[in-house]
N, C-alpha and C. Protein backbone atom coordinates (compact mmCIF):
# COMPACT_ATOMS: atom_id res chain seq x y z
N UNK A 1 87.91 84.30 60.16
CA UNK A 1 89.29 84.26 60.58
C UNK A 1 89.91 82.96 60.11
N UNK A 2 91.00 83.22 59.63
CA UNK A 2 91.96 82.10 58.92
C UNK A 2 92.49 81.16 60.11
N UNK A 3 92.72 81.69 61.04
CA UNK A 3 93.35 80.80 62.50
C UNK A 3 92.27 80.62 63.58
N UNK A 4 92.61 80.06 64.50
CA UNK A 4 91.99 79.78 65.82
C UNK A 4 92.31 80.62 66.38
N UNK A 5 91.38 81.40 67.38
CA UNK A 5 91.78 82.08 68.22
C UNK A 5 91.27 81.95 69.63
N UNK A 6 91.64 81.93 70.91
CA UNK A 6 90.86 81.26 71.83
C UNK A 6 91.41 82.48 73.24
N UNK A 7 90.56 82.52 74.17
CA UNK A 7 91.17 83.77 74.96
C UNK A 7 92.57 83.36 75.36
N UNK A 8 93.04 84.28 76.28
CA UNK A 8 94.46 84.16 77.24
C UNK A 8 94.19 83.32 78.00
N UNK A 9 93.60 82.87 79.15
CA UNK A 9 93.23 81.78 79.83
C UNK A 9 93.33 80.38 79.23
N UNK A 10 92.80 80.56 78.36
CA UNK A 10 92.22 78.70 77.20
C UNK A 10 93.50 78.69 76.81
N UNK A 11 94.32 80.04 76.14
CA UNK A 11 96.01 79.35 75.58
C UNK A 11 96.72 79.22 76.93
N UNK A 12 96.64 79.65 77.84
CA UNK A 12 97.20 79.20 79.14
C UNK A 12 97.07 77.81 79.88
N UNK A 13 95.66 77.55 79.45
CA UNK A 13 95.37 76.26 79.86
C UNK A 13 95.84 74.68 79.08
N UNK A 14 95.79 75.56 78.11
CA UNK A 14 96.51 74.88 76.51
C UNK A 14 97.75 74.79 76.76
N UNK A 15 98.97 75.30 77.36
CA UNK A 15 100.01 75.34 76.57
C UNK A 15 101.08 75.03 78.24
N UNK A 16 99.96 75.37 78.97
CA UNK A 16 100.18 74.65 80.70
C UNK A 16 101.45 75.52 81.41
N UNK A 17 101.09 77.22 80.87
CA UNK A 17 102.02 78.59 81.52
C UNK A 17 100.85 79.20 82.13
N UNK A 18 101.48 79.83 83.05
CA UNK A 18 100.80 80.72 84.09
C UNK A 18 100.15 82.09 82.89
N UNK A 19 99.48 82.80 83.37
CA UNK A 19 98.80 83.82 82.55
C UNK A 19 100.06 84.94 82.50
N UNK A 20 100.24 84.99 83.86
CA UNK A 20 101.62 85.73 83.83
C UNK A 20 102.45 85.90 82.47
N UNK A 21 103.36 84.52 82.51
CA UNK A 21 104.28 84.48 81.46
C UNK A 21 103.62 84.80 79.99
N UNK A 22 102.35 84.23 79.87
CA UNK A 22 101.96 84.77 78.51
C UNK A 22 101.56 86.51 78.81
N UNK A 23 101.53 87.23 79.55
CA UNK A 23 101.45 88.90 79.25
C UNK A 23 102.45 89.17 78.71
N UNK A 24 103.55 88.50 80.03
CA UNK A 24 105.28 89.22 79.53
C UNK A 24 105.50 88.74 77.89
N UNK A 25 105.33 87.89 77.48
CA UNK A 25 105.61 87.37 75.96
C UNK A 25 104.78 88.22 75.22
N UNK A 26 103.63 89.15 75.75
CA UNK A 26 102.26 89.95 74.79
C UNK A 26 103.30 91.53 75.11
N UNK A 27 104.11 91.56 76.20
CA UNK A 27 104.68 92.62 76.24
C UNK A 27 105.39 93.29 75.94
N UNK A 28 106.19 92.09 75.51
CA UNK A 28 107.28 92.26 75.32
C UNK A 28 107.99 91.94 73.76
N UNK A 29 107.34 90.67 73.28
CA UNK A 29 107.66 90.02 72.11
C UNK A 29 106.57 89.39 71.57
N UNK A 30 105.91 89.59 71.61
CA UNK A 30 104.44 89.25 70.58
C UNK A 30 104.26 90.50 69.98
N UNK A 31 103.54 90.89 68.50
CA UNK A 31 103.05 91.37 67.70
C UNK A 31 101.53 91.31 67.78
N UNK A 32 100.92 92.48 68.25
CA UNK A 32 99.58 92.95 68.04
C UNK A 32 99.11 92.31 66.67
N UNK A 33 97.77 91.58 65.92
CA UNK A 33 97.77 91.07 65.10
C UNK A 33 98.01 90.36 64.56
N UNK A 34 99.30 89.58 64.94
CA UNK A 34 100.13 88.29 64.62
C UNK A 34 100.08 87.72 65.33
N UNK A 35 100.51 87.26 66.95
CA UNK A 35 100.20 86.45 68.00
C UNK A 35 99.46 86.83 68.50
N UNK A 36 99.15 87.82 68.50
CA UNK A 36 97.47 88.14 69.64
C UNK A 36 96.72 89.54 68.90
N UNK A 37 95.17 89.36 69.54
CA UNK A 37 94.71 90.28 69.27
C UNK A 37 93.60 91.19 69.97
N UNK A 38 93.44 92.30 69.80
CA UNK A 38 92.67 93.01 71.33
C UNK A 38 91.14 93.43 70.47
N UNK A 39 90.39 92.71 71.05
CA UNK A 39 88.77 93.00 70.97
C UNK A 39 88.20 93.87 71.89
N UNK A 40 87.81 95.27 72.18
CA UNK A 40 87.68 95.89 73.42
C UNK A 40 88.47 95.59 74.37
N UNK A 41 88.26 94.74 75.48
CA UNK A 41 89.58 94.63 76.37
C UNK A 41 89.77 93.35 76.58
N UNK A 42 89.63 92.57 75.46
CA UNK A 42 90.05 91.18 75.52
C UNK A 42 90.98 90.80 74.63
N UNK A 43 91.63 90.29 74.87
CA UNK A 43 93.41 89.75 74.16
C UNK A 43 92.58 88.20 74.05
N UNK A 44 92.79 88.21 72.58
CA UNK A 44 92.52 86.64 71.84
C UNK A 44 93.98 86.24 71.36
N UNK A 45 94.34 85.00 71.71
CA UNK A 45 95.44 84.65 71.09
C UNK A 45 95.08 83.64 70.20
N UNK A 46 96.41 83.91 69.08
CA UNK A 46 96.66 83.04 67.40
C UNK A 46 97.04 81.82 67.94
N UNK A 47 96.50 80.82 67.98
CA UNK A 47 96.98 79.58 68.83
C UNK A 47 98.32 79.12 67.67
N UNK A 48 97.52 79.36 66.22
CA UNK A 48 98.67 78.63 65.46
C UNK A 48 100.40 79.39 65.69
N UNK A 49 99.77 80.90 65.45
CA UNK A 49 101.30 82.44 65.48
C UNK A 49 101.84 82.07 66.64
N UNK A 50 101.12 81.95 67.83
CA UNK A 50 101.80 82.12 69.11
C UNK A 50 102.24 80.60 69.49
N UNK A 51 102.04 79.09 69.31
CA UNK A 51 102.72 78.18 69.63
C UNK A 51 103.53 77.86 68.66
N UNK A 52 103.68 78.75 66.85
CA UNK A 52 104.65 78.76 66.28
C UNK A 52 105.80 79.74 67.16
N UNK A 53 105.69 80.81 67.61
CA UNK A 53 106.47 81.42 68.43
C UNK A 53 107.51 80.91 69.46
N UNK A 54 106.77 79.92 69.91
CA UNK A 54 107.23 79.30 71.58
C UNK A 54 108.22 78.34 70.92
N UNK A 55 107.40 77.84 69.91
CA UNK A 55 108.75 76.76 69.21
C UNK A 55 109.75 77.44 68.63
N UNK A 56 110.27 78.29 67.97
CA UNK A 56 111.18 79.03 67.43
C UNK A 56 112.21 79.57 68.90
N UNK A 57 111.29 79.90 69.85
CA UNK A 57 112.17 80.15 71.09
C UNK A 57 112.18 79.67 72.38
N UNK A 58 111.89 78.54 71.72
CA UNK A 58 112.07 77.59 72.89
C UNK A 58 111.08 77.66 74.38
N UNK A 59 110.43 76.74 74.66
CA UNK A 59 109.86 76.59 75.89
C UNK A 59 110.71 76.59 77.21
N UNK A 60 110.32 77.84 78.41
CA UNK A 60 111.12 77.58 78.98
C UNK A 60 110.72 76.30 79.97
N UNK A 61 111.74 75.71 81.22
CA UNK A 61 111.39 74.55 82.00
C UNK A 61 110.16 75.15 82.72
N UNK A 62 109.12 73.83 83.15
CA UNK A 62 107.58 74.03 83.59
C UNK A 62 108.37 74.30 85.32
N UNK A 63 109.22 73.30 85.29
CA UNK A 63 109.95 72.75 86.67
C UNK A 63 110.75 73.75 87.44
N UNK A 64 110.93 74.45 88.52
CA UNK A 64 112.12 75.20 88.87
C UNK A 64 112.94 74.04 89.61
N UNK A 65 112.86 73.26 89.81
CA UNK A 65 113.68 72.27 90.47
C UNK A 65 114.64 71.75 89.47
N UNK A 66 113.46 71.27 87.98
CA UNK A 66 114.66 71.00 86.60
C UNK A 66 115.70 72.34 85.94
N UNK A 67 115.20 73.23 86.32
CA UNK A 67 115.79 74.42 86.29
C UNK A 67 117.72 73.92 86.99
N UNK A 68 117.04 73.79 87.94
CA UNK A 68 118.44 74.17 89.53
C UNK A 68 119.22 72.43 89.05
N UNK A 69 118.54 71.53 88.70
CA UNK A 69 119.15 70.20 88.73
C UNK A 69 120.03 70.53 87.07
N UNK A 70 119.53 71.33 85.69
CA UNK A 70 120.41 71.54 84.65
C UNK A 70 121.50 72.60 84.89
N UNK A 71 121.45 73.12 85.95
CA UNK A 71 122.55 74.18 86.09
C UNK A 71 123.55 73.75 87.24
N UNK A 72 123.43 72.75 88.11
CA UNK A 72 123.98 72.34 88.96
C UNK A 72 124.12 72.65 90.30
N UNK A 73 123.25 73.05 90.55
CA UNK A 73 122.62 74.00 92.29
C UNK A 73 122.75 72.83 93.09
N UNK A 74 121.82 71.79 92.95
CA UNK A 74 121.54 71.07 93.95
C UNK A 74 123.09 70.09 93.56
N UNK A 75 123.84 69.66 92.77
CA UNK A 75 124.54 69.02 92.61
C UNK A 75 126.10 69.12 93.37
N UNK A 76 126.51 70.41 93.26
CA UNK A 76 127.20 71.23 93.41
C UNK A 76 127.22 71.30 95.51
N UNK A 77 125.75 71.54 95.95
CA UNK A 77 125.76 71.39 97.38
C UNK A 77 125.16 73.00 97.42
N UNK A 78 124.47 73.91 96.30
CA UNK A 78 124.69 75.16 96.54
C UNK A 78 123.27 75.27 96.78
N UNK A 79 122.92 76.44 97.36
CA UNK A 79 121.64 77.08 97.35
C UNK A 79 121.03 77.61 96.51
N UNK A 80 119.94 77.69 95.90
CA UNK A 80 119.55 78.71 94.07
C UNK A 80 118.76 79.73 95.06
N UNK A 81 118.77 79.95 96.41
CA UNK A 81 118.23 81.08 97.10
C UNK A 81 118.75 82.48 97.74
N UNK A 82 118.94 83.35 97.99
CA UNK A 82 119.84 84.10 98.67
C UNK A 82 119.76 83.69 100.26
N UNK A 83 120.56 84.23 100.84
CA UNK A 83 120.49 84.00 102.34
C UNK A 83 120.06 85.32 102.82
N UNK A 84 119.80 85.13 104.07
CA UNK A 84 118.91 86.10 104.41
C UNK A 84 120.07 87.24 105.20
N UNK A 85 119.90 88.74 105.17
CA UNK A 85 120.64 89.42 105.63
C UNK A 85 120.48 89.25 107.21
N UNK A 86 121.99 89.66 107.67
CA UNK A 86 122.22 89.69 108.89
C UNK A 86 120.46 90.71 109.42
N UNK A 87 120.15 90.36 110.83
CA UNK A 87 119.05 91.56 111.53
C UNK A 87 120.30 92.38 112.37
N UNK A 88 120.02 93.54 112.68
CA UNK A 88 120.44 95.16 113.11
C UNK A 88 119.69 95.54 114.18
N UNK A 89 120.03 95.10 115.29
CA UNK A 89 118.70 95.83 116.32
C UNK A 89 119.20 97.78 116.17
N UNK A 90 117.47 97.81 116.22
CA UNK A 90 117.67 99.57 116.21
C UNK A 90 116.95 99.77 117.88
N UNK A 91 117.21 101.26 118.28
CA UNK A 91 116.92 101.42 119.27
C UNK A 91 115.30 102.30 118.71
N UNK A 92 114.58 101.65 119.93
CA UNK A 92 113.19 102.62 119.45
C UNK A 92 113.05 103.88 119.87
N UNK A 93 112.80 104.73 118.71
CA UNK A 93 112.42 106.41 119.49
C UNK A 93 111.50 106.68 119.77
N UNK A 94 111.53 107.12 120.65
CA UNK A 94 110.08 108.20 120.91
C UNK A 94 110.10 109.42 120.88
N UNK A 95 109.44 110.18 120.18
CA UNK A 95 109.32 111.37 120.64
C UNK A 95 109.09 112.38 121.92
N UNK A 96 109.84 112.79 122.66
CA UNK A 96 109.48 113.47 123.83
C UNK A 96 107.98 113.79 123.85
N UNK A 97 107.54 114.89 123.20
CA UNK A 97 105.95 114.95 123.02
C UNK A 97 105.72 113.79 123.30
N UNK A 98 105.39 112.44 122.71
CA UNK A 98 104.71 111.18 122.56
C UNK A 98 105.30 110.73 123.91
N UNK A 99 106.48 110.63 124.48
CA UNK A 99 106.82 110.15 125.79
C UNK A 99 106.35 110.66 126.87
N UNK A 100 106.09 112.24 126.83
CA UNK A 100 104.90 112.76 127.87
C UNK A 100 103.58 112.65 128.07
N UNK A 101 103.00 112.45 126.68
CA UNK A 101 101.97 111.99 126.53
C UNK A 101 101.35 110.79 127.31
N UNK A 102 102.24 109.73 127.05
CA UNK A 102 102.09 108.24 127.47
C UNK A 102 101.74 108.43 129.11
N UNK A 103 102.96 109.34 129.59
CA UNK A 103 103.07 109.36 131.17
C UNK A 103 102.41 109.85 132.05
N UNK A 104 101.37 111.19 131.39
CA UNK A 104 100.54 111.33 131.75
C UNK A 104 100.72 112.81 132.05
């Protein structure tokens, strides 16, 4: 082999992304044979194809905090979370059957 190739884990550990994000990139936008490759059921990645890849499209932030501080969340006074929906009390049913049951 002309390149390095090292499992999914080792380029994960290498390149300091969750295993996660490298599937979605094998899923989505990697090339079978060019950035990665499947040996029975092991995915070897092209260390050279696939960190030429990341550079062409950019690394995203490691940080979600540098995330919220370049977009202006925390600056701003805003939340980068949703709020939580109002609660609804429901009334509990029982089934008659199941309510006679109980009573004896």
């Amino acid at each position: 082999m002309g390149s390095e190739f090292i499992s999914k884990a080792g380029y994960s550990d290498l390149v300091k992304l969750s295993i996660g994000t490298i599937n979605g990139w094998m899923q989505r936008h990697w090339i079978v044979g060019n950035e990665y490759v499947v040996i029975g059921h092991t995915a070897l990645i092209n260390v050279e194809k696939a960190t030429q890849w990341i550079s062409q499209h950019g690394r995203p932030a490691l940080d979600p905090a540098a995330t919220e501080l370049e977009s202006g969340y925390i600056e701003k006074g805003r939340c980068a979370s949703r709020k939580p929906l109002p609660v609804t009390r429901t009334q509990k049913l029982t089934s008659p059957a199941r309510s006679n049951a109980a009573n004896g």
